[in-house]
N, C-alpha and C. Protein backbone atom coordinates (compact mmCIF):
# COMPACT_ATOMS: atom_id res chain seq x y z
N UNK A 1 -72.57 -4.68 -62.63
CA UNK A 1 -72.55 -5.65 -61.54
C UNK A 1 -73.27 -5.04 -60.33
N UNK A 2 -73.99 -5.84 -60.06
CA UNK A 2 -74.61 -5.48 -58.34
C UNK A 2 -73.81 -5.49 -57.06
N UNK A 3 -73.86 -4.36 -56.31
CA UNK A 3 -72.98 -4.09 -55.49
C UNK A 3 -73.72 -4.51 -54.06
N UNK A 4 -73.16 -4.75 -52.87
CA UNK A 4 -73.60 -5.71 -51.97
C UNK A 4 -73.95 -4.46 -50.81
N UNK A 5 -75.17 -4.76 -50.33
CA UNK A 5 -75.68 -4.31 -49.29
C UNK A 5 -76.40 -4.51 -48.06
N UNK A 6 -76.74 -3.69 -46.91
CA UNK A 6 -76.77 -4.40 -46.04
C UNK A 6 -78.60 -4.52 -45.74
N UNK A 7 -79.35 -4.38 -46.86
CA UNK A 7 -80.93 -5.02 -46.76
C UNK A 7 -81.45 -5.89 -46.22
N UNK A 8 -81.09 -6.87 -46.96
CA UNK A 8 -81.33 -8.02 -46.28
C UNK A 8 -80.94 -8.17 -44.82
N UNK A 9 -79.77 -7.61 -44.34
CA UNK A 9 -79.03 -8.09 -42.52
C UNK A 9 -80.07 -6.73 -42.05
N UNK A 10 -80.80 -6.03 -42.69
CA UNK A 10 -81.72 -4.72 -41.97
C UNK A 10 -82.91 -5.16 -41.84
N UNK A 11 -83.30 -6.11 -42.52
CA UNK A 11 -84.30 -6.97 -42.48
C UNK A 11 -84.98 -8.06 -41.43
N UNK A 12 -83.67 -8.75 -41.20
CA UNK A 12 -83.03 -9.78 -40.50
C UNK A 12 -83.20 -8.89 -38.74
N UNK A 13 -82.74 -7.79 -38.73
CA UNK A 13 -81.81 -6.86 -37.52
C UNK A 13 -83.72 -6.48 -37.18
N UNK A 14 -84.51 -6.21 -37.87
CA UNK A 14 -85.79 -5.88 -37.33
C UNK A 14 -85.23 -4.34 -36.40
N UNK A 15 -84.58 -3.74 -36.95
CA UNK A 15 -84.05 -2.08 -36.18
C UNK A 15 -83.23 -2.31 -35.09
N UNK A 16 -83.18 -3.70 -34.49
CA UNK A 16 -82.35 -4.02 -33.35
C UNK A 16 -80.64 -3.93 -33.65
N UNK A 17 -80.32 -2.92 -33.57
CA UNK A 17 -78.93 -2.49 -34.02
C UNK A 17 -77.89 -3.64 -33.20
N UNK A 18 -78.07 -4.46 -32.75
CA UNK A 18 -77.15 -5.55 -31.99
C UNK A 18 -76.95 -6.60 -32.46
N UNK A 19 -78.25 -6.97 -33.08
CA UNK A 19 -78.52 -7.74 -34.26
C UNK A 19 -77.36 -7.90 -35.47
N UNK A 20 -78.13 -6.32 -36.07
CA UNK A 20 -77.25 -6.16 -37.14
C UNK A 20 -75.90 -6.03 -37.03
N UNK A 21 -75.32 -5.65 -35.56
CA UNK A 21 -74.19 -5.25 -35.30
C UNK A 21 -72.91 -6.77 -35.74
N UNK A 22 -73.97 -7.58 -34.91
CA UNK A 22 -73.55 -9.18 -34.67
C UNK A 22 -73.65 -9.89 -36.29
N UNK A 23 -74.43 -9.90 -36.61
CA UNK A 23 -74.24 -10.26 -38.38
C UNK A 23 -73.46 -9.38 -39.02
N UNK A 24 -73.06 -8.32 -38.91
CA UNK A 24 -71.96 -7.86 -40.07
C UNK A 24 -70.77 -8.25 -39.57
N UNK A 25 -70.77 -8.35 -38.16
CA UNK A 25 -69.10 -8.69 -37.94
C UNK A 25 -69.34 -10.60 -37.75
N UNK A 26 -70.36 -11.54 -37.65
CA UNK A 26 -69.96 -12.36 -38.57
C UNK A 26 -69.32 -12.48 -39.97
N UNK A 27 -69.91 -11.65 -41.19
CA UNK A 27 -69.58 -11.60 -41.96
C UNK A 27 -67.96 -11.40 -42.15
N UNK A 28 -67.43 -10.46 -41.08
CA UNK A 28 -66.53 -9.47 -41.35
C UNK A 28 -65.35 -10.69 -40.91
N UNK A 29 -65.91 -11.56 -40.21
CA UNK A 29 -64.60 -12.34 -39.36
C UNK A 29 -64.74 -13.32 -39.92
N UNK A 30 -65.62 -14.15 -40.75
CA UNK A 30 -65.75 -15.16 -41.67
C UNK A 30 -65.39 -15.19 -42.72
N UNK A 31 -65.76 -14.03 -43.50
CA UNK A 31 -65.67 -14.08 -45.17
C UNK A 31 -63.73 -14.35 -45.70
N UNK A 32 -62.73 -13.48 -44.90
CA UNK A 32 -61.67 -13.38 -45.04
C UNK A 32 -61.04 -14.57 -45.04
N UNK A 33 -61.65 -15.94 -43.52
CA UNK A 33 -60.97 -16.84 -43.69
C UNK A 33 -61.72 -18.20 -45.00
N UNK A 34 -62.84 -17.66 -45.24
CA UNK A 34 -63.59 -18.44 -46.60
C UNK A 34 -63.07 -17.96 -47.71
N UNK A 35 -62.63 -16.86 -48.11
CA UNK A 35 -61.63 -16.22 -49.20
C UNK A 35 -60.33 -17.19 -49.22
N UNK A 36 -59.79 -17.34 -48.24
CA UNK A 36 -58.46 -18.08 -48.23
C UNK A 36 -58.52 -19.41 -48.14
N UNK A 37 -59.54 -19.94 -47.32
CA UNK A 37 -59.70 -21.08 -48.05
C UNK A 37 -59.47 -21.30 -49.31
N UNK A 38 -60.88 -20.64 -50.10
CA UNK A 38 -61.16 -20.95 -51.57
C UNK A 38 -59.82 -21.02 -52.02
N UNK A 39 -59.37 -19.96 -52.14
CA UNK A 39 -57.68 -19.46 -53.01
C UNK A 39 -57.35 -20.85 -52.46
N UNK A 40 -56.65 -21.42 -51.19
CA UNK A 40 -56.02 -22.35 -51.09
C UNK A 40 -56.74 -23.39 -51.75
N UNK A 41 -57.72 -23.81 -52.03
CA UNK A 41 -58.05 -24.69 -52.84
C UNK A 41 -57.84 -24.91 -54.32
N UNK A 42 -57.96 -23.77 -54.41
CA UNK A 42 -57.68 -23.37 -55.97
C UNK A 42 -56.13 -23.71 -56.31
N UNK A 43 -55.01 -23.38 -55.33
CA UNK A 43 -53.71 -23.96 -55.52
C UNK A 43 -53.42 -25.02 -56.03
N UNK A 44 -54.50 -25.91 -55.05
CA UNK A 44 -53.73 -27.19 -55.35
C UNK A 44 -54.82 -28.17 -56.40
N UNK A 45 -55.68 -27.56 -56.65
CA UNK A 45 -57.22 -27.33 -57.88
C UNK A 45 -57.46 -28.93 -57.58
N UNK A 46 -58.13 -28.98 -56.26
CA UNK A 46 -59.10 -29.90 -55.62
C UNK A 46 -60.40 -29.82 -56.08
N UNK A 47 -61.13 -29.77 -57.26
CA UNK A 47 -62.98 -29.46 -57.61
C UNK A 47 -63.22 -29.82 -55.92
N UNK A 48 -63.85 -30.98 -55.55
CA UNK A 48 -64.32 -30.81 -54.64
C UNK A 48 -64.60 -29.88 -53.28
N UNK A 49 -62.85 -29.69 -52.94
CA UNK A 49 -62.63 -28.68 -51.92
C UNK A 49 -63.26 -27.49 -52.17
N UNK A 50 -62.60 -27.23 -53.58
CA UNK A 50 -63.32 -25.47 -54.10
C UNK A 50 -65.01 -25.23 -54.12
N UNK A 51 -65.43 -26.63 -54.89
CA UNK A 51 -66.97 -26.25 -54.67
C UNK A 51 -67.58 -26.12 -52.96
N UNK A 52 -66.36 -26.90 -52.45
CA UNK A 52 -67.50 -26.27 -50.46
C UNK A 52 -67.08 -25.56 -50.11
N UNK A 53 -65.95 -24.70 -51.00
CA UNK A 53 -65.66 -23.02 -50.37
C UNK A 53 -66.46 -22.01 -50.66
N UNK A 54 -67.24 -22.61 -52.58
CA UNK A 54 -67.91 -21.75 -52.97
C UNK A 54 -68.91 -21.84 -52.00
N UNK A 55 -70.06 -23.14 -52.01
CA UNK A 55 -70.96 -23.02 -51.31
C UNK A 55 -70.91 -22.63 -49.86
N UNK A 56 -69.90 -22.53 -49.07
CA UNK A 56 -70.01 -21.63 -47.95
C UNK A 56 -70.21 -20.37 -48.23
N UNK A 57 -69.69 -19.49 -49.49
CA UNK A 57 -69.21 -17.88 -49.74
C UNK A 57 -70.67 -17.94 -50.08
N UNK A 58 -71.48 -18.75 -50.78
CA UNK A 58 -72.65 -18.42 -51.42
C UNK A 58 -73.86 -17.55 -50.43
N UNK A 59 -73.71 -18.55 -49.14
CA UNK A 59 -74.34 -17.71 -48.10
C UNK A 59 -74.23 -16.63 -47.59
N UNK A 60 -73.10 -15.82 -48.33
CA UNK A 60 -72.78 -14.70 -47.51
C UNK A 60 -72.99 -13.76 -48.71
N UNK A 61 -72.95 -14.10 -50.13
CA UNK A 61 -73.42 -13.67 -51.38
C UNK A 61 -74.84 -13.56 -50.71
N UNK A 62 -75.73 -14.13 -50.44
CA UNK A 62 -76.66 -13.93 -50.28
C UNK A 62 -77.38 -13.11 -49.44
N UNK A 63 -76.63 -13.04 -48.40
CA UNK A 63 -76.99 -12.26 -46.76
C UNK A 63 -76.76 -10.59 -47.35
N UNK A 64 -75.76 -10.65 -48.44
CA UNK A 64 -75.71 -9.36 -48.63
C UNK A 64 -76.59 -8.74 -50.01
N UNK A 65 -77.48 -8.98 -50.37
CA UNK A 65 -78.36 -8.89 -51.04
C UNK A 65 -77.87 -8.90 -52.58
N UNK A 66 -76.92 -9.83 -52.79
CA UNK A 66 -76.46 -9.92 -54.23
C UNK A 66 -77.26 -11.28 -55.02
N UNK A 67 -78.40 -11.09 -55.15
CA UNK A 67 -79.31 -12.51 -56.01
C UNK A 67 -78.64 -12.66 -57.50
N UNK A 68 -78.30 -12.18 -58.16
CA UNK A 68 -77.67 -12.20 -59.11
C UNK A 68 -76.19 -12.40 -59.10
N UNK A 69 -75.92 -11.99 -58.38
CA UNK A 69 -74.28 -12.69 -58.00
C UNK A 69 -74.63 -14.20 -57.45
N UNK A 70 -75.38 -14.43 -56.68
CA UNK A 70 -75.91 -15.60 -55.79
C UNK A 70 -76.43 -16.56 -56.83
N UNK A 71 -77.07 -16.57 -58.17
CA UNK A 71 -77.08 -17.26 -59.31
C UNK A 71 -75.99 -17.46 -59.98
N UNK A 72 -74.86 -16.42 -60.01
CA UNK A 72 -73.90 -16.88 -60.74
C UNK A 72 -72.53 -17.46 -59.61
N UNK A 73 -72.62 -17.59 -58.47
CA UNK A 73 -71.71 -18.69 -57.78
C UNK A 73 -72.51 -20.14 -57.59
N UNK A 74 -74.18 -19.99 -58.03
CA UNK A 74 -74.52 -21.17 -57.93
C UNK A 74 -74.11 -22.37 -59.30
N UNK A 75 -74.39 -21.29 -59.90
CA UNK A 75 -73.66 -22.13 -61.46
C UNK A 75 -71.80 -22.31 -61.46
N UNK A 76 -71.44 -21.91 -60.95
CA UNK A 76 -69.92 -21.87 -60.68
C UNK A 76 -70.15 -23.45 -59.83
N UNK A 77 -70.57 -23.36 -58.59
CA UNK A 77 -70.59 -24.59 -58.09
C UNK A 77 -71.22 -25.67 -58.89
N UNK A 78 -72.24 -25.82 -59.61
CA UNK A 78 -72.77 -26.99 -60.65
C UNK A 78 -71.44 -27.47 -61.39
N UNK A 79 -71.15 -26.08 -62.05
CA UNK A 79 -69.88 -26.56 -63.00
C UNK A 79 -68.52 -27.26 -62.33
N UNK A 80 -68.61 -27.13 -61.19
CA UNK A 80 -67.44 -27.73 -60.60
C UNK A 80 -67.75 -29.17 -59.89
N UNK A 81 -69.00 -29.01 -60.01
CA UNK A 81 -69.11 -31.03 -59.73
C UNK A 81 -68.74 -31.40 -60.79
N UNK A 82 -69.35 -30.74 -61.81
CA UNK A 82 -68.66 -31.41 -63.15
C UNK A 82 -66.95 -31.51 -63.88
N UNK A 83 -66.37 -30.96 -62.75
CA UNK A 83 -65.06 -31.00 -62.86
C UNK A 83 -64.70 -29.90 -64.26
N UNK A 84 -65.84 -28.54 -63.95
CA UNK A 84 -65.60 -27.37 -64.86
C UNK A 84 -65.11 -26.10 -63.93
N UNK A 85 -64.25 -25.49 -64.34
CA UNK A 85 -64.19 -24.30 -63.84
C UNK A 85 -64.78 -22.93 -64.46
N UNK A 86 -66.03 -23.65 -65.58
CA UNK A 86 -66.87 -22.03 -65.96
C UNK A 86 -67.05 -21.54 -65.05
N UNK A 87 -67.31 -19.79 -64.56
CA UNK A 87 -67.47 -19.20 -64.56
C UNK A 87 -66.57 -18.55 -63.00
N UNK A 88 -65.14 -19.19 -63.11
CA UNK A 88 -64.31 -18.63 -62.05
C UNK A 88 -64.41 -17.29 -61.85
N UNK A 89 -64.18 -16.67 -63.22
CA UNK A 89 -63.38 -15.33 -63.23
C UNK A 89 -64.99 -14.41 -62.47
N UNK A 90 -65.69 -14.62 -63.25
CA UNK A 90 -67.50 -14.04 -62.97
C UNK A 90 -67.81 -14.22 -61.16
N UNK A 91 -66.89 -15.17 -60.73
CA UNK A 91 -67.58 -15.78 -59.56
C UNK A 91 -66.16 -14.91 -58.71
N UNK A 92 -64.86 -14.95 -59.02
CA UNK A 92 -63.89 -13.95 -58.29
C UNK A 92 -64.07 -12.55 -58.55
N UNK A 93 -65.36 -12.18 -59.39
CA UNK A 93 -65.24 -10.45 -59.28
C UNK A 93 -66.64 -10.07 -58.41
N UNK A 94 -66.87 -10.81 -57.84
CA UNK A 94 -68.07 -10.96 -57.08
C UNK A 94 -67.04 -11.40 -55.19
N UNK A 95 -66.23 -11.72 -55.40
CA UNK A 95 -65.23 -12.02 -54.40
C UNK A 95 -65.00 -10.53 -54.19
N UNK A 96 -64.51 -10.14 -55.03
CA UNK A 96 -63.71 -8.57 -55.20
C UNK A 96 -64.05 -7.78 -54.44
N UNK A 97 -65.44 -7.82 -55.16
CA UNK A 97 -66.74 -6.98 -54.39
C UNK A 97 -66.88 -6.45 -53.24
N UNK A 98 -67.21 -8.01 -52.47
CA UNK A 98 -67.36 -8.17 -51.23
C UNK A 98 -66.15 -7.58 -50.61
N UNK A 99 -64.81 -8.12 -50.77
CA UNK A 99 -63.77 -7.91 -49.89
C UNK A 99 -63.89 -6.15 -49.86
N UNK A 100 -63.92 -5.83 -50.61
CA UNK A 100 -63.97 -4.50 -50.95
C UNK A 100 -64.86 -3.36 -49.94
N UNK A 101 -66.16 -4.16 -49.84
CA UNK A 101 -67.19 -3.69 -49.49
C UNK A 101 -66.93 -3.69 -47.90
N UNK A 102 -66.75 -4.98 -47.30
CA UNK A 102 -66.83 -5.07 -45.81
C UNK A 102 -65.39 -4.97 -45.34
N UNK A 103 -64.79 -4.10 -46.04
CA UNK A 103 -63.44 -2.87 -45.50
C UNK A 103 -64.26 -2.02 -44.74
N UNK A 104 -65.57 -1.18 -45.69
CA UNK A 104 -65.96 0.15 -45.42
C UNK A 104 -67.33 -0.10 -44.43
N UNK A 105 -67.47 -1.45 -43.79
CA UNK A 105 -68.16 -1.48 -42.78
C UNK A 105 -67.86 -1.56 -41.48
């Protein structure tokens, strides 16, 4: 599995460390309450709700340079218009990840 980094927001930051400072702690103050969303959606297993939790998390899959994780929450969301939950488990260890990751930032 591809592990999430901060390339892309170094990219973005153009060396301006205020920049980057300001996008990771978006990340850092967003992602936690988009995590709990999702989960709360998942409780009460709303498809709809869950797919606009995914597609919010997707953007932040992305900011952190996970393209391959970022293909597989996009198919997670397809499958859930369709009232599928393929590829939950694939799409919560990519959750994992992250939470994991922007502890140690």
């Amino acid at each position: 599995m591809e592990k999430p980094n901060l390339d892309y927001i170094n990219q973005l930051a153009r060396g301006d460390e205020s920049i980057k400072k300001e996008l990771i702690d978006v990340i850092k103050s967003e992602f936690p309450d988009e995590l709990k969303d999702y989960h709360d959606s998942l409780k009460i297993g709303e498809f709809k709700k869950i797919e606009e939790n995914v597609h919010r998390i997707k953007h932040k899959i992305s900011i952190l340079g996970l393209e391959k994780s970022y293909e597989t929450a996009n198919k997670f969301e397809h499958n859930l218009r369709e009232l599928n939950n393929n590829g939950q488990e694939d799409f919560e260890k990519i959750l994992k990840a992250i939470s994991e990751y922007i502890e140690t930032l």
